[in-house]
PDB file of N, CA and C in Angstrom:
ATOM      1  N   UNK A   1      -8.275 -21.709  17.186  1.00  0.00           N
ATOM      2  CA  UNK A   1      -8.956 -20.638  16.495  1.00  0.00           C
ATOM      3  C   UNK A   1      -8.050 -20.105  15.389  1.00  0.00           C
ATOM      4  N   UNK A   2      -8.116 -19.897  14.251  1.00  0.00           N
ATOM      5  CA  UNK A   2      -7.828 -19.621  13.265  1.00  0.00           C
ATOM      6  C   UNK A   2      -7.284 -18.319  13.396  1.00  0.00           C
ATOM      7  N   UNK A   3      -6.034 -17.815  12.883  1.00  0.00           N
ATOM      8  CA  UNK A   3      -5.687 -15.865  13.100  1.00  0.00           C
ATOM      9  C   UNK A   3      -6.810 -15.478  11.761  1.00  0.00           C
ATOM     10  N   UNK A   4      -7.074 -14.481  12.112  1.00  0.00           N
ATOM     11  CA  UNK A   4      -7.445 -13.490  10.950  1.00  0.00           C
ATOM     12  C   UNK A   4      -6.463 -13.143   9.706  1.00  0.00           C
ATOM     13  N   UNK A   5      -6.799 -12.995   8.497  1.00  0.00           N
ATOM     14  CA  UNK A   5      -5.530 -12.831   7.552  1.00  0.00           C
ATOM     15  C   UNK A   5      -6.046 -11.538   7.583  1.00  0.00           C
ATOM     16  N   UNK A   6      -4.804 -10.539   7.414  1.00  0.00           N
ATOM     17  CA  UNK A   6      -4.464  -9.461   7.581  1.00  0.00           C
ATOM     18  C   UNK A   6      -3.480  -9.347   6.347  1.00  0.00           C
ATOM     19  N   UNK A   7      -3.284  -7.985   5.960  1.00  0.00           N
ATOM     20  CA  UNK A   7      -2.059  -7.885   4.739  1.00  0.00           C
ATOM     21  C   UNK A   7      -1.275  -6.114   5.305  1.00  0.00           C
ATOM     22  N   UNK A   8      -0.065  -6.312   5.085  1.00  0.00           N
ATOM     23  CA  UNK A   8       0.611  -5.134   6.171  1.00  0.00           C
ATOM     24  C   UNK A   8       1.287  -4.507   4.526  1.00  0.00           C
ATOM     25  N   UNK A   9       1.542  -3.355   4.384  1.00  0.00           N
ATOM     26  CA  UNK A   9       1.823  -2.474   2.711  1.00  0.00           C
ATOM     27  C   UNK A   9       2.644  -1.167   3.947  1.00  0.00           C
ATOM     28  N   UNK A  10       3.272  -0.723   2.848  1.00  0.00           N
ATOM     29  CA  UNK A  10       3.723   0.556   3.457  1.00  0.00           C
ATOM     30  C   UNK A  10       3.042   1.979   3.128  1.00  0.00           C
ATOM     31  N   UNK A  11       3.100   3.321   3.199  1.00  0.00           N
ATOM     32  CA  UNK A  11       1.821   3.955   2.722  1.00  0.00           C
ATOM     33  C   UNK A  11       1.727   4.170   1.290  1.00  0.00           C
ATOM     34  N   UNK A  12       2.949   4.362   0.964  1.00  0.00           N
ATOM     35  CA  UNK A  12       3.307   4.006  -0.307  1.00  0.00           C
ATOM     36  C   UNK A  12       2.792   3.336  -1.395  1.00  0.00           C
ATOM     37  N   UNK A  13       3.135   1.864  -1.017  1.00  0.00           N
ATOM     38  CA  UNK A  13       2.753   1.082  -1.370  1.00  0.00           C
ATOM     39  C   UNK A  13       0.850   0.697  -1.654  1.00  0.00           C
ATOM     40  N   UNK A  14       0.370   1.167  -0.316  1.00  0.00           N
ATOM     41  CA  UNK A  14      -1.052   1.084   0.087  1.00  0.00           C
ATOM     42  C   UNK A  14      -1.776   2.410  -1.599  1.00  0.00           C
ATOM     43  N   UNK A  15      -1.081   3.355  -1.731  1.00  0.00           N
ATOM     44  CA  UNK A  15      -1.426   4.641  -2.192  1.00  0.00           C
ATOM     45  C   UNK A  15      -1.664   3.535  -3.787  1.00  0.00           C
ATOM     46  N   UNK A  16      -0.557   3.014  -4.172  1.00  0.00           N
ATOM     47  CA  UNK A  16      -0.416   2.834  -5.368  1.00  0.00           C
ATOM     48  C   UNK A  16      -1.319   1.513  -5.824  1.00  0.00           C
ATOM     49  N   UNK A  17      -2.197   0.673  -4.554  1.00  0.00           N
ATOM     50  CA  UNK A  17      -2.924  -0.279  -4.750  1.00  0.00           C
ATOM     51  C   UNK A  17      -4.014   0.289  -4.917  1.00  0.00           C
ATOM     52  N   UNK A  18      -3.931   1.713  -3.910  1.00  0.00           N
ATOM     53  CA  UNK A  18      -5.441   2.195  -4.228  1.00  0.00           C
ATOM     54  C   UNK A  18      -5.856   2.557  -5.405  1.00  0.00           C
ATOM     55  N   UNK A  19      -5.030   2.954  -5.969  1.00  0.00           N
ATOM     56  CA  UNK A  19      -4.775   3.723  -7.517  1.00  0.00           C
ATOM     57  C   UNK A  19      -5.261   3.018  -8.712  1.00  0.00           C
ATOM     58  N   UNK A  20      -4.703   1.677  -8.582  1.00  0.00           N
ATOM     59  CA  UNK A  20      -4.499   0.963  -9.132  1.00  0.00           C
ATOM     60  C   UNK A  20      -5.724   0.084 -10.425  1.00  0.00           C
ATOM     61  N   UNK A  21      -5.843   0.622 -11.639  1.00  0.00           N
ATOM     62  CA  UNK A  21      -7.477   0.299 -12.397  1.00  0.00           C
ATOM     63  C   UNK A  21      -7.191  -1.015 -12.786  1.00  0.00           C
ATOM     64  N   UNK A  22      -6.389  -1.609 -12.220  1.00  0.00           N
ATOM     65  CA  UNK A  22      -6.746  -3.103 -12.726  1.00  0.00           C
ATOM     66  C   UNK A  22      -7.610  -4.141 -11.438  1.00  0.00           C
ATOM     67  N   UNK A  23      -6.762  -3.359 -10.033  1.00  0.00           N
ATOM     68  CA  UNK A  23      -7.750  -3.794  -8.710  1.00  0.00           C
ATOM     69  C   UNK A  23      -9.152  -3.333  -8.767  1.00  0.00           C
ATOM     70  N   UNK A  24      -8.982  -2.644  -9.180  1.00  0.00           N
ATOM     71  CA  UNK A  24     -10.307  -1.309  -8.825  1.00  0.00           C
ATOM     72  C   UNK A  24     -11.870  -1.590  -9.702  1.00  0.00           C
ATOM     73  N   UNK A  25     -10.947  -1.074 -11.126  1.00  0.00           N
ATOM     74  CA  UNK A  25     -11.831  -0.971 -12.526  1.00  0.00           C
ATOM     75  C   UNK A  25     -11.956   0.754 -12.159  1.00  0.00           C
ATOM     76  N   UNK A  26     -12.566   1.528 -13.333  1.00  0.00           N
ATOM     77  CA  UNK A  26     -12.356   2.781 -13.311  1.00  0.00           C
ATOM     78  C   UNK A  26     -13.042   3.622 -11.911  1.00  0.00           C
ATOM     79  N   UNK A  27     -14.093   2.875 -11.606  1.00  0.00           N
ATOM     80  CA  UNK A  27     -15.119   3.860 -10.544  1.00  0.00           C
ATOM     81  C   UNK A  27     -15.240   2.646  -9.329  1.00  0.00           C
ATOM     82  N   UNK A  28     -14.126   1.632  -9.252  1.00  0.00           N
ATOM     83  CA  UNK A  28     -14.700   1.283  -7.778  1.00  0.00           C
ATOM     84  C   UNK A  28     -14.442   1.166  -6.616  1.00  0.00           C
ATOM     85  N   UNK A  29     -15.066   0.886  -5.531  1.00  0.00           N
ATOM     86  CA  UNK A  29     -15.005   1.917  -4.613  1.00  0.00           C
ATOM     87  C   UNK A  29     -14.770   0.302  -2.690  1.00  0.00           C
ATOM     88  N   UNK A  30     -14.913   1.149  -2.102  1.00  0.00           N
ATOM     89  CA  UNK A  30     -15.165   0.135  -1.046  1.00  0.00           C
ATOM     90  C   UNK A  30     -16.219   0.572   0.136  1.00  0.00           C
ATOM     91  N   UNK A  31     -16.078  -1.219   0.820  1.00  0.00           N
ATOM     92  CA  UNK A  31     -17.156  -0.986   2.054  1.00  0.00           C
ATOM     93  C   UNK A  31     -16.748  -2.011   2.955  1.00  0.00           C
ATOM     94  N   UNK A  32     -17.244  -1.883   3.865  1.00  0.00           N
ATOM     95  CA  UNK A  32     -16.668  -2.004   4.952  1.00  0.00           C
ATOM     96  C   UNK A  32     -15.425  -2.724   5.596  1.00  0.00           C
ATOM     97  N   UNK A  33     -14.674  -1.700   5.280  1.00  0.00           N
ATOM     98  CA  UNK A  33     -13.265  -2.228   4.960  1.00  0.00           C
ATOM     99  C   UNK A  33     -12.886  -1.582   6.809  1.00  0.00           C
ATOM    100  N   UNK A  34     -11.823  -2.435   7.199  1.00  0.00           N
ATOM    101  CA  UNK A  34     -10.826  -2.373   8.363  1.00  0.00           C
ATOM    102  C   UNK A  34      -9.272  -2.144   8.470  1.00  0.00           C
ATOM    103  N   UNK A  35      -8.934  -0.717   8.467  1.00  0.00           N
ATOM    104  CA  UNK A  35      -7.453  -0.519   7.991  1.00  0.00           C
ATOM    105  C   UNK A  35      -6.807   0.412   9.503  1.00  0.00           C
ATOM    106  N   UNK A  36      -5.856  -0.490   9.613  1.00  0.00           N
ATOM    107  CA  UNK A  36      -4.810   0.624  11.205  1.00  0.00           C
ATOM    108  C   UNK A  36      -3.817   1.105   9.918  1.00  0.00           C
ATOM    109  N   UNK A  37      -3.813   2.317   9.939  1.00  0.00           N
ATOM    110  CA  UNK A  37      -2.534   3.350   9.582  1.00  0.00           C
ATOM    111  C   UNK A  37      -2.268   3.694  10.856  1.00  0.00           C
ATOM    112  N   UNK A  38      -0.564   3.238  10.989  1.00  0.00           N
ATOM    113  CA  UNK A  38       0.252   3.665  12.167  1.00  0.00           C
ATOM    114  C   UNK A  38      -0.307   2.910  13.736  1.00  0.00           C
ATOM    115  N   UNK A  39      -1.432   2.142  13.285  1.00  0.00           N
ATOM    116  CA  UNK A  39      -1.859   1.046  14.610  1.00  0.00           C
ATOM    117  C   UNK A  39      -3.628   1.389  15.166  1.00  0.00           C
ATOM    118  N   UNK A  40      -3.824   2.859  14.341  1.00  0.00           N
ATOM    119  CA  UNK A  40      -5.331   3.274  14.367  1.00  0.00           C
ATOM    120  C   UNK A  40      -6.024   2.783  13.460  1.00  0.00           C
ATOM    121  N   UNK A  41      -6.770   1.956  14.578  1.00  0.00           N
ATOM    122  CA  UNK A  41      -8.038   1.547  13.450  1.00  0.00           C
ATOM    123  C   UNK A  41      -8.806   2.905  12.981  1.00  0.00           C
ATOM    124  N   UNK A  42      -9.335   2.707  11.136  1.00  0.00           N
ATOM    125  CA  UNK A  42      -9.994   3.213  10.815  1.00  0.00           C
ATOM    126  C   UNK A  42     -11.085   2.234   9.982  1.00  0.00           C
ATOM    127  N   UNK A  43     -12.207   3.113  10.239  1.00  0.00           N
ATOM    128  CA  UNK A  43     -13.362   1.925   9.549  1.00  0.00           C
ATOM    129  C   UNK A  43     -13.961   2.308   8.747  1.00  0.00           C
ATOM    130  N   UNK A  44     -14.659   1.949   7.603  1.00  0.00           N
ATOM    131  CA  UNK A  44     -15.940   1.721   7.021  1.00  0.00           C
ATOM    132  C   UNK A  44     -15.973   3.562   6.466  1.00  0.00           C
ATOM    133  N   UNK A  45     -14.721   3.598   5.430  1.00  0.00           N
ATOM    134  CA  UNK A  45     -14.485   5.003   4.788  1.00  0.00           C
ATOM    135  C   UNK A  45     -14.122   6.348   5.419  1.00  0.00           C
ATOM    136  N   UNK A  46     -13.771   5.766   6.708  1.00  0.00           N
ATOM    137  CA  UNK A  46     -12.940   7.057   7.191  1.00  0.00           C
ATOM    138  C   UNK A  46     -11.648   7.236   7.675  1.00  0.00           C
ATOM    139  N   UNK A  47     -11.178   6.351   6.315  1.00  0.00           N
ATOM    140  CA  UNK A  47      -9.460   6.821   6.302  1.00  0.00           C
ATOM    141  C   UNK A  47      -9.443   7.924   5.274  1.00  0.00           C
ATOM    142  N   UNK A  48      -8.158   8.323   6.303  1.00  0.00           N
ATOM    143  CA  UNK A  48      -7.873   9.719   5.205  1.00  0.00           C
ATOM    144  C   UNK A  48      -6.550   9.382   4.729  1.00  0.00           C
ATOM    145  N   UNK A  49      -7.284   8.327   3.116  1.00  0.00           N
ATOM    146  CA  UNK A  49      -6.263   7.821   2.266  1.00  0.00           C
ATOM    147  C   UNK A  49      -5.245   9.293   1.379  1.00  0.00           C
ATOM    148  N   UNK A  50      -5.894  10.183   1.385  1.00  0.00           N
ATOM    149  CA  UNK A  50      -4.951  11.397   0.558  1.00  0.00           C
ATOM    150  C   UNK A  50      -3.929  12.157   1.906  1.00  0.00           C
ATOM    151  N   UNK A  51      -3.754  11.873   3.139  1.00  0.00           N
ATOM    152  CA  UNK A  51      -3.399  12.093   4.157  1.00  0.00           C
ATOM    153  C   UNK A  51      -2.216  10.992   4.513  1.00  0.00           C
ATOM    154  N   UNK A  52      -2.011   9.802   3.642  1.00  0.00           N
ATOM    155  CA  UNK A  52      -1.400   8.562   4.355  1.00  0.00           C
ATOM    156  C   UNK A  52      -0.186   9.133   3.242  1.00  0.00           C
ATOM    157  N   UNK A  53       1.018   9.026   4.552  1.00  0.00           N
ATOM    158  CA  UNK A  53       2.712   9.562   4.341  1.00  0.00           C
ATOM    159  C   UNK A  53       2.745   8.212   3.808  1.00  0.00           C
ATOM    160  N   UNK A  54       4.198   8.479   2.435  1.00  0.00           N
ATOM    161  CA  UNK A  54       5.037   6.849   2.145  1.00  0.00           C
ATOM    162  C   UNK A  54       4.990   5.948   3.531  1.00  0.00           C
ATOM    163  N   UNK A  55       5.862   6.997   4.336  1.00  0.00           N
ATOM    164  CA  UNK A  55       6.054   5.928   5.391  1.00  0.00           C
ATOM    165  C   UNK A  55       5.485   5.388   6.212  1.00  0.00           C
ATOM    166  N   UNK A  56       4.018   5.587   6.240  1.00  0.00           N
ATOM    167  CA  UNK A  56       3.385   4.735   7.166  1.00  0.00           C
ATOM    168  C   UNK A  56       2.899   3.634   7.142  1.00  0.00           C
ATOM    169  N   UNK A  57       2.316   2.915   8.392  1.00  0.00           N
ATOM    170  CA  UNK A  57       2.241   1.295   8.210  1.00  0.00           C
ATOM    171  C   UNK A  57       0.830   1.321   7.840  1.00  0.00           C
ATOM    172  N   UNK A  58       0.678   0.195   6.886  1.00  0.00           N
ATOM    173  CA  UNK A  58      -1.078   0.619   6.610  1.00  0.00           C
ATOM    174  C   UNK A  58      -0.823  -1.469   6.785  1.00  0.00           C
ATOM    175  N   UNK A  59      -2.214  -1.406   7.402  1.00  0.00           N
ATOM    176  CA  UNK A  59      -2.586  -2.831   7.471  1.00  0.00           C
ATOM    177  C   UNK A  59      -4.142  -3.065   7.518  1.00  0.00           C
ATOM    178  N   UNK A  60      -4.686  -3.926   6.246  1.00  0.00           N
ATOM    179  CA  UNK A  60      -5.711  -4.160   5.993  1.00  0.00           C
ATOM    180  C   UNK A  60      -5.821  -5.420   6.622  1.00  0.00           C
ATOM    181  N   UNK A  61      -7.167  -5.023   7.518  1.00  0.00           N
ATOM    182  CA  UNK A  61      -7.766  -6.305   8.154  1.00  0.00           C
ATOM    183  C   UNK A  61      -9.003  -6.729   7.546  1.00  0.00           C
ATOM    184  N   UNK A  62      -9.840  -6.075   6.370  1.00  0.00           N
ATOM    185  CA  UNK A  62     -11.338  -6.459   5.859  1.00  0.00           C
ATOM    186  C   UNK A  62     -11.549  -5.575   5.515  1.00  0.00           C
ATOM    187  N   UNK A  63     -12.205  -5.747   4.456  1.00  0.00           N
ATOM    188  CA  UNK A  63     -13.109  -4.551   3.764  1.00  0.00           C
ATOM    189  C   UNK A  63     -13.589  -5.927   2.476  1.00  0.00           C
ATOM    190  N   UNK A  64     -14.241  -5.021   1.383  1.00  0.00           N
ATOM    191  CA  UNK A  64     -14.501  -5.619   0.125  1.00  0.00           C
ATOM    192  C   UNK A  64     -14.364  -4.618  -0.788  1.00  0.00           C
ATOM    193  N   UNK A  65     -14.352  -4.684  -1.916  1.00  0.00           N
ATOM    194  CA  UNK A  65     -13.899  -3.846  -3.135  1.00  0.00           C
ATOM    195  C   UNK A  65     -15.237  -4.288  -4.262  1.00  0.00           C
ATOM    196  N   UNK A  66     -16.199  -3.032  -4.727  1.00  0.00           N
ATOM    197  CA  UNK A  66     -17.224  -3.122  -5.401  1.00  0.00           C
ATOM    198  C   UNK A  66     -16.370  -2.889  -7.070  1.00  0.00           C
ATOM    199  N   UNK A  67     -16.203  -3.597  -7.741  1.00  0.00           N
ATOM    200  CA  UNK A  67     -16.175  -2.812  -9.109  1.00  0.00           C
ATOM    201  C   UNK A  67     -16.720  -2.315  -9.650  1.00  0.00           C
ATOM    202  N   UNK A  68     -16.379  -1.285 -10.977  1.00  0.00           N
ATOM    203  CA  UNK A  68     -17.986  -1.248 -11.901  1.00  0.00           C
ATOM    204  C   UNK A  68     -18.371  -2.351 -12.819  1.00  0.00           C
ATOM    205  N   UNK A  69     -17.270  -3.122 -13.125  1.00  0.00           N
ATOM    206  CA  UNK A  69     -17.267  -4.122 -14.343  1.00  0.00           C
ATOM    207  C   UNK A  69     -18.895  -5.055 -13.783  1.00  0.00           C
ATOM    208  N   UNK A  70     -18.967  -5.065 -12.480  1.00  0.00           N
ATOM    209  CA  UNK A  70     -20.001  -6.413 -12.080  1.00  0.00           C
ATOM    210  C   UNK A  70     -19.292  -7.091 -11.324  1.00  0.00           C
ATOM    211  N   UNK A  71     -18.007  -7.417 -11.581  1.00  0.00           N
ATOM    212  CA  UNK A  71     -17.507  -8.217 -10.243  1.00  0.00           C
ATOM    213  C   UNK A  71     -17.296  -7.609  -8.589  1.00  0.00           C
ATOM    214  N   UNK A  72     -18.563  -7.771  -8.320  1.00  0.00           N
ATOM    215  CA  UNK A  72     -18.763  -7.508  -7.377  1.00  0.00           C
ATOM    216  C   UNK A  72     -17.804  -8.289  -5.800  1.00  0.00           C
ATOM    217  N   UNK A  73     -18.366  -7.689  -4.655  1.00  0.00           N
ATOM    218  CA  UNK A  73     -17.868  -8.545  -3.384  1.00  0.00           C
ATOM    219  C   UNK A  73     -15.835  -8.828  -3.243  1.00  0.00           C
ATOM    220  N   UNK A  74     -15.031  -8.072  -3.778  1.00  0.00           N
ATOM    221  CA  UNK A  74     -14.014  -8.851  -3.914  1.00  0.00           C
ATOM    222  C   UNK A  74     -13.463  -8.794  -2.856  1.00  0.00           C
ATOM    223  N   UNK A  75     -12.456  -9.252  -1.852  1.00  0.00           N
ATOM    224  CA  UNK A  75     -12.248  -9.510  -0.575  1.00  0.00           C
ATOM    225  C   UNK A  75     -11.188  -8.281  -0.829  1.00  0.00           C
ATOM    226  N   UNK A  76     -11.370  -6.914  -0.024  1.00  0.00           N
ATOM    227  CA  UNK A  76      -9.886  -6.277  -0.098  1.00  0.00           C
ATOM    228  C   UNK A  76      -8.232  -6.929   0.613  1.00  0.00           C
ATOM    229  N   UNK A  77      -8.547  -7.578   1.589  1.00  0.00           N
ATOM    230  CA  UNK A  77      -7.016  -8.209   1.933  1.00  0.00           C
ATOM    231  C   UNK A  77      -6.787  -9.266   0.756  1.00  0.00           C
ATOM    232  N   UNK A  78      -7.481  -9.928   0.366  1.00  0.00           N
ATOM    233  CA  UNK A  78      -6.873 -10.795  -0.561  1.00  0.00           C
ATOM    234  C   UNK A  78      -6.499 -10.081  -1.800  1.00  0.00           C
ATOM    235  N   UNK A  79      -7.534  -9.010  -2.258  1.00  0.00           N
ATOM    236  CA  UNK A  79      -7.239  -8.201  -3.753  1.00  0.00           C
ATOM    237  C   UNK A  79      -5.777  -7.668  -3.265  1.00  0.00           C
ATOM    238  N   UNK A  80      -4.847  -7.032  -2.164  1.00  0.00           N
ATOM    239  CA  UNK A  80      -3.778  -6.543  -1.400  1.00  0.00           C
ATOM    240  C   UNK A  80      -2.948  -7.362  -1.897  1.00  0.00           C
ATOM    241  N   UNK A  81      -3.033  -8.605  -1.017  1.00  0.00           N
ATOM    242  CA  UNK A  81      -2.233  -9.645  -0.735  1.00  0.00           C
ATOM    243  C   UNK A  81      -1.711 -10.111  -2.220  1.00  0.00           C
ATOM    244  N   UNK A  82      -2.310 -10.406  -3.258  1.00  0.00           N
ATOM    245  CA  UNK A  82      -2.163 -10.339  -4.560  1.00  0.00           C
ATOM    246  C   UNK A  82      -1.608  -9.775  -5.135  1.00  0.00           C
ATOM    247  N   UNK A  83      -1.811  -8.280  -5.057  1.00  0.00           N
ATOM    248  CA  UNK A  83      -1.702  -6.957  -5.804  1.00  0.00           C
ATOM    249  C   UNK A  83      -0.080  -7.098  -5.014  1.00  0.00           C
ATOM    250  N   UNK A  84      -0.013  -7.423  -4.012  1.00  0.00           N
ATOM    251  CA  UNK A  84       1.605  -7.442  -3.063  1.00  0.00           C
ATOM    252  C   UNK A  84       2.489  -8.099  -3.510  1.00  0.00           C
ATOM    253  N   UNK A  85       2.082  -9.835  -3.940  1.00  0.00           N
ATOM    254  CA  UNK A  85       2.747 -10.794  -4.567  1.00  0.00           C
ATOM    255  C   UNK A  85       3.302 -10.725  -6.068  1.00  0.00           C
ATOM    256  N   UNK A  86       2.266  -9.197  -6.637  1.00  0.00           N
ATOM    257  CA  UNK A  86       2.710  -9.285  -7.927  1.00  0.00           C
ATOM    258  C   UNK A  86       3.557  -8.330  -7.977  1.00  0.00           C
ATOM    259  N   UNK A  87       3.304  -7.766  -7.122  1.00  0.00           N
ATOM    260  CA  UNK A  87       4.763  -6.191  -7.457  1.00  0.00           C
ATOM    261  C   UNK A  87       6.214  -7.284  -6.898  1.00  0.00           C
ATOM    262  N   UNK A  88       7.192  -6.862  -7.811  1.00  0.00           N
ATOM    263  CA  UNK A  88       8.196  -7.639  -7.709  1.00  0.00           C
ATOM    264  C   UNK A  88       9.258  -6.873  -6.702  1.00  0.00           C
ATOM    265  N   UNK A  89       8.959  -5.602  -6.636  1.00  0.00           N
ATOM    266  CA  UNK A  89      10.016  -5.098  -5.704  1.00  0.00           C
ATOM    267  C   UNK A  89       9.601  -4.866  -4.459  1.00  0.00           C
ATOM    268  N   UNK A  90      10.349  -4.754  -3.315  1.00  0.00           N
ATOM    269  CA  UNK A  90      10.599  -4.302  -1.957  1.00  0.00           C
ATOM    270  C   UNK A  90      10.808  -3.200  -1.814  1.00  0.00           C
ATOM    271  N   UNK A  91      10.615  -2.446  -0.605  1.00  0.00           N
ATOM    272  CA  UNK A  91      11.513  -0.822  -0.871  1.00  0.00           C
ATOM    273  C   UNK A  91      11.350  -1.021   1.017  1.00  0.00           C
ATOM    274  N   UNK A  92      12.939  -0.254   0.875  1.00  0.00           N
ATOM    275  CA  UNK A  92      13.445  -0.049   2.360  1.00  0.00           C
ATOM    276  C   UNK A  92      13.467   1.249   2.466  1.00  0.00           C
ATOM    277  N   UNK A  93      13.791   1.661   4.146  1.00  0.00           N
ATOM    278  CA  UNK A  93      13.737   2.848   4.208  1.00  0.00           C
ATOM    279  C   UNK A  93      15.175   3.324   4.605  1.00  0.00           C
ATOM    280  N   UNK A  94      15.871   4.221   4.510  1.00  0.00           N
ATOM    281  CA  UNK A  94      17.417   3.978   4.917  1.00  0.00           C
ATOM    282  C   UNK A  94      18.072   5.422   5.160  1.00  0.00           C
ATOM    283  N   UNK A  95      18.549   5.935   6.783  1.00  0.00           N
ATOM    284  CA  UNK A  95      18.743   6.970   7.506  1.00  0.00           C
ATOM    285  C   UNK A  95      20.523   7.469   6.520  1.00  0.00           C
ATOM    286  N   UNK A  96      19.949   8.551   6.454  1.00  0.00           N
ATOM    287  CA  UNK A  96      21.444   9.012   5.622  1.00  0.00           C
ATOM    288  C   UNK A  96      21.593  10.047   6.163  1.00  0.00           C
ATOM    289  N   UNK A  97      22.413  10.258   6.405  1.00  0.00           N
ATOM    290  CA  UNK A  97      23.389  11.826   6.890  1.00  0.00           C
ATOM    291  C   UNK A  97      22.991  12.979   5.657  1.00  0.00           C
ATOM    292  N   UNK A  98      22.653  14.056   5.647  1.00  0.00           N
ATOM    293  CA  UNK A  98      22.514  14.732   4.642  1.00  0.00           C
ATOM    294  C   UNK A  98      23.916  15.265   3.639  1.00  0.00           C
ATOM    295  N   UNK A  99      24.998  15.307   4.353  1.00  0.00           N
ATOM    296  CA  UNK A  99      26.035  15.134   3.478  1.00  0.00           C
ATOM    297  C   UNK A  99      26.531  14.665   2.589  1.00  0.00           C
ATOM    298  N   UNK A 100      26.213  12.897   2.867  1.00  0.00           N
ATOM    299  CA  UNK A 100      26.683  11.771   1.803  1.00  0.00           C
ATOM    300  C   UNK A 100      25.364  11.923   1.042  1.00  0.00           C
ATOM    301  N   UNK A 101      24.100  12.378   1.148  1.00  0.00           N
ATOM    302  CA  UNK A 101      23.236  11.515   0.404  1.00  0.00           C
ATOM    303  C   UNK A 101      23.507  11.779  -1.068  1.00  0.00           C
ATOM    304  N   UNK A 102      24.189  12.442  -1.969  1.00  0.00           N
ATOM    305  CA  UNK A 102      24.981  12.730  -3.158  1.00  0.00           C
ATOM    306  C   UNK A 102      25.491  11.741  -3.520  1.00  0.00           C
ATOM    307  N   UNK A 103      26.287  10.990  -2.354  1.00  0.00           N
ATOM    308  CA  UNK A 103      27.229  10.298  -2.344  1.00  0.00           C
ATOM    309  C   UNK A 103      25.984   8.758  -2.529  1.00  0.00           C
ATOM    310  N   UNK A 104      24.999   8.542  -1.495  1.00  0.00           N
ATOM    311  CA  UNK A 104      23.820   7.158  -1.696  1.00  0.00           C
ATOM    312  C   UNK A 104      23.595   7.278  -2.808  1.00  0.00           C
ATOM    313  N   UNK A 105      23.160   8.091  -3.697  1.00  0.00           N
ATOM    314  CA  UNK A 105      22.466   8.312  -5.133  1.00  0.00           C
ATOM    315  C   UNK A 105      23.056   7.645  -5.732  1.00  0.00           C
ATOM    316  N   UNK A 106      24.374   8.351  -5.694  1.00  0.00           N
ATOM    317  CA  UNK A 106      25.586   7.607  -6.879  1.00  0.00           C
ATOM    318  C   UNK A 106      25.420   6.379  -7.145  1.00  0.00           C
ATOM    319  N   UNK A 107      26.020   5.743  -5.152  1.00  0.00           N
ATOM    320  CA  UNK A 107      26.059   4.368  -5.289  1.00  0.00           C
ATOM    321  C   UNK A 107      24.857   3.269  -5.489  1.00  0.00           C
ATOM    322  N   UNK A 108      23.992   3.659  -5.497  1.00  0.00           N
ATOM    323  CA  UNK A 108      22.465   3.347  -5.644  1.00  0.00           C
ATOM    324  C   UNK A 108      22.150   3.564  -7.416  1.00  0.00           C
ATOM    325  N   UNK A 109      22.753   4.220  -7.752  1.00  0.00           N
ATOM    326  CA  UNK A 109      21.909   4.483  -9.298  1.00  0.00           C
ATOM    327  C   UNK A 109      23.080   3.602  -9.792  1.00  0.00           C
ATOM    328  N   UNK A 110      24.570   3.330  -9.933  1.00  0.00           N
ATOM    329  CA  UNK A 110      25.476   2.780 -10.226  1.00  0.00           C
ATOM    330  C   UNK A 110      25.728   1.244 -10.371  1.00  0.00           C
ATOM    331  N   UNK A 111      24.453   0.745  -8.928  1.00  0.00           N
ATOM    332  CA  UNK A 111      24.067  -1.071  -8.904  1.00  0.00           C
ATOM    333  C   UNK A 111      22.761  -1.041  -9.354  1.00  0.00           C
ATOM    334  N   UNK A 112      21.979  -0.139 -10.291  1.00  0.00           N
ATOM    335  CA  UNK A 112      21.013  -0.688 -10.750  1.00  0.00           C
ATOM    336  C   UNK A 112      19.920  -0.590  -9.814  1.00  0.00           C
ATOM    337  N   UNK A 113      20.054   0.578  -8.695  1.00  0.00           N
ATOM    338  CA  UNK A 113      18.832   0.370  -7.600  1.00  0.00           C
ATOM    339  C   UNK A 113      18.047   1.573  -7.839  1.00  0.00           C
ATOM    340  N   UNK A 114      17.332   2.249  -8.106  1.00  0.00           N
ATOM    341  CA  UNK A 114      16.677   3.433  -8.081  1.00  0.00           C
ATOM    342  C   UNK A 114      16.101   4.477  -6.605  1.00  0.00           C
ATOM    343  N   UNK A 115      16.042   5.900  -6.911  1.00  0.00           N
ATOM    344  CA  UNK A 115      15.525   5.902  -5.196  1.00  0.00           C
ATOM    345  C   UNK A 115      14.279   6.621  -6.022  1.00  0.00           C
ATOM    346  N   UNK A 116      13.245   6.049  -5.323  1.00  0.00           N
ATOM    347  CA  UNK A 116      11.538   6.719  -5.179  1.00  0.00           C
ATOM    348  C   UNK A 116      11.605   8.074  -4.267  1.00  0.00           C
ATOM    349  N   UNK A 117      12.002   8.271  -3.306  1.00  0.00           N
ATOM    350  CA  UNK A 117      11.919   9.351  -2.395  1.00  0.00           C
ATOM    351  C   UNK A 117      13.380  10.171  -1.998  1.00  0.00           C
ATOM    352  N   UNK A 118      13.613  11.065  -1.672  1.00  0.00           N
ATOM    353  CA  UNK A 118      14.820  11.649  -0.992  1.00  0.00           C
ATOM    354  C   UNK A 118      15.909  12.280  -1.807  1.00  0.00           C
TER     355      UNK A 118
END
């Protein structure tokens, strides 16, 4: 039996696909889509996408993505999975003592790494 393809984003990450008007087009929308944030399934528009922290695990199991352009039906794990392959960066999450974190910045902005959060 075949696994199901699934695509796993962080919430972060998930926020900025949703966003995103080149996946989308200006007004579009979804249906019956299958997403666990943090391991809870939510279904068929009742995630509470303005509610989802950076850090949580978001994993799309199905849905579809309506555009307005006409291209209709688009598979949301695959539009993900795509939208995943093309972002070129990774982002970790990384426990710092509140003392040094002055000190992470430095060494982080100094090799060319940027921080998104903290």
């Amino acid at each position: 039996m075949a696994k199901a393809q699934t695509v796993t984003l962080t919430g972060r990450q998930f926020k900025e696909f949703y966003n995103d008007e080149q996946v989308w087009g200006q007004d579009g929308y979804h249906e019956d889509d299958e997403i666990l944030i943090n391991g809870v399934l939510h279904d068929d528009n009742s995630v509470p996408y303005q509610d989802v922290a950076d850090t949580d695990v978001i994993c799309i199991k199905g849905g579809c993505i309506i555009r307005d352009d006409g291209d209709n039906q688009i598979d949301m794990v695959n539009a993900a999975k795509k939208w995943a392959e093309a972002n070129q960066f990774t982002e970790i999450i990384v426990k710092c003592d509140k003392s040094r974190l002055e000190e992470l910045h430095a060494l982080l902005n100094s090799t060319g790494f940027s921080v998104v959060n903290g």
